[in-house]
Protein backbone atom coordinates (compact mmCIF):
# COMPACT_ATOMS: atom_id res chain seq x y z
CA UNK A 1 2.64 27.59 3.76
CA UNK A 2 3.51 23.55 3.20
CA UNK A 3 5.65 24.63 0.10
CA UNK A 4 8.14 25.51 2.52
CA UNK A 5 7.97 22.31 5.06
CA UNK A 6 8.30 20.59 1.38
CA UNK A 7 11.16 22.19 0.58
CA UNK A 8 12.66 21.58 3.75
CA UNK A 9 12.48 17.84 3.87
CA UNK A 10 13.22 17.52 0.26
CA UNK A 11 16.45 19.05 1.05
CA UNK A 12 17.40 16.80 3.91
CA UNK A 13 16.38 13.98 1.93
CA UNK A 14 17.98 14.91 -0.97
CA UNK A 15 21.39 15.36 0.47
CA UNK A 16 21.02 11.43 1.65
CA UNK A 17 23.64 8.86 -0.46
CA UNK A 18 21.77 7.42 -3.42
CA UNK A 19 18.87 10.23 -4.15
CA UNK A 20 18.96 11.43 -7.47
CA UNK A 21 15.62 12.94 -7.56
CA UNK A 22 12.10 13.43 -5.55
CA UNK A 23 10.97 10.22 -6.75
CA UNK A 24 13.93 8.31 -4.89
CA UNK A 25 12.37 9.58 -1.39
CA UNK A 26 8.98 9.83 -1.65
CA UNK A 27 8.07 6.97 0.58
CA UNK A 28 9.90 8.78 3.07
CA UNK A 29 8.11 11.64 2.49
CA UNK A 30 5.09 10.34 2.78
CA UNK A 31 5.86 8.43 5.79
CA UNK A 32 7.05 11.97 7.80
CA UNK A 33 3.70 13.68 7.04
CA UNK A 34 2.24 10.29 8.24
CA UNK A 35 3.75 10.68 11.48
CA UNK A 36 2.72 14.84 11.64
CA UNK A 37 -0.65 14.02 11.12
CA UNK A 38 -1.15 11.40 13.66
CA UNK A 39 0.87 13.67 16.11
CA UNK A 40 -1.65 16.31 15.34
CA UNK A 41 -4.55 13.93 15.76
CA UNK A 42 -3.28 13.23 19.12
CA UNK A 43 -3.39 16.85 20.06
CA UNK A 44 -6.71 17.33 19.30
CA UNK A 45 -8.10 13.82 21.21
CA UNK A 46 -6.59 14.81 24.47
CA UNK A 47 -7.70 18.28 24.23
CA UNK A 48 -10.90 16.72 23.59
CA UNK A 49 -10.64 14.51 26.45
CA UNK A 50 -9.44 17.15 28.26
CA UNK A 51 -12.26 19.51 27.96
CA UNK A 52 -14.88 16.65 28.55
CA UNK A 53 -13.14 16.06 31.66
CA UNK A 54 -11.62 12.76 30.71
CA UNK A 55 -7.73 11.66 30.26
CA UNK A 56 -6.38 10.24 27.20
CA UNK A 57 -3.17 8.23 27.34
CA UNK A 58 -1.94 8.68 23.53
CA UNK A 59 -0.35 5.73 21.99
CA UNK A 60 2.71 7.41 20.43
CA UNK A 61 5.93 6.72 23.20
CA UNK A 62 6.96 10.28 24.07
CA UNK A 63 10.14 9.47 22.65
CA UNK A 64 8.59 9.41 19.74
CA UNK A 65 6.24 12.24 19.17
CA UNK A 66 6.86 14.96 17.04
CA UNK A 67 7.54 17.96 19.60
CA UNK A 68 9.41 16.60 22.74
């Protein structure tokens, strides 16, 4: 399941000027899945909020976020 999504950013990494391997873009890398995951965690607070009844005003700009 993630071995794809891998694959995919590797390869739009890896077609960047200056990567000759993995290595060159992990921080990249690791900075994308960052951003998923606190997308994600978003989700799930204001459905949480939601179902208690509450709003939640997330603090990611919608700009930003990871589905428009």
């Amino acid at each position: 399941m993630f071995e794809q999504t891998f694959k995919n950013i590797d390869d739009i990494l890896h077609k960047d000027a200056g990567c000759g391997s993995e290595l060159d873009y992990v921080e990249q890398t690791s900075w994308i899945l960052f951003l998923k995951y606190l997308d994600d965690f978003e989700k799930d607070k204001k459905t949480a909020a939601e179902l208690a009844g509450k709003s939640y005003e997330g603090i990611i700009d919608k700009q930003y976020k990871w589905e428009a």
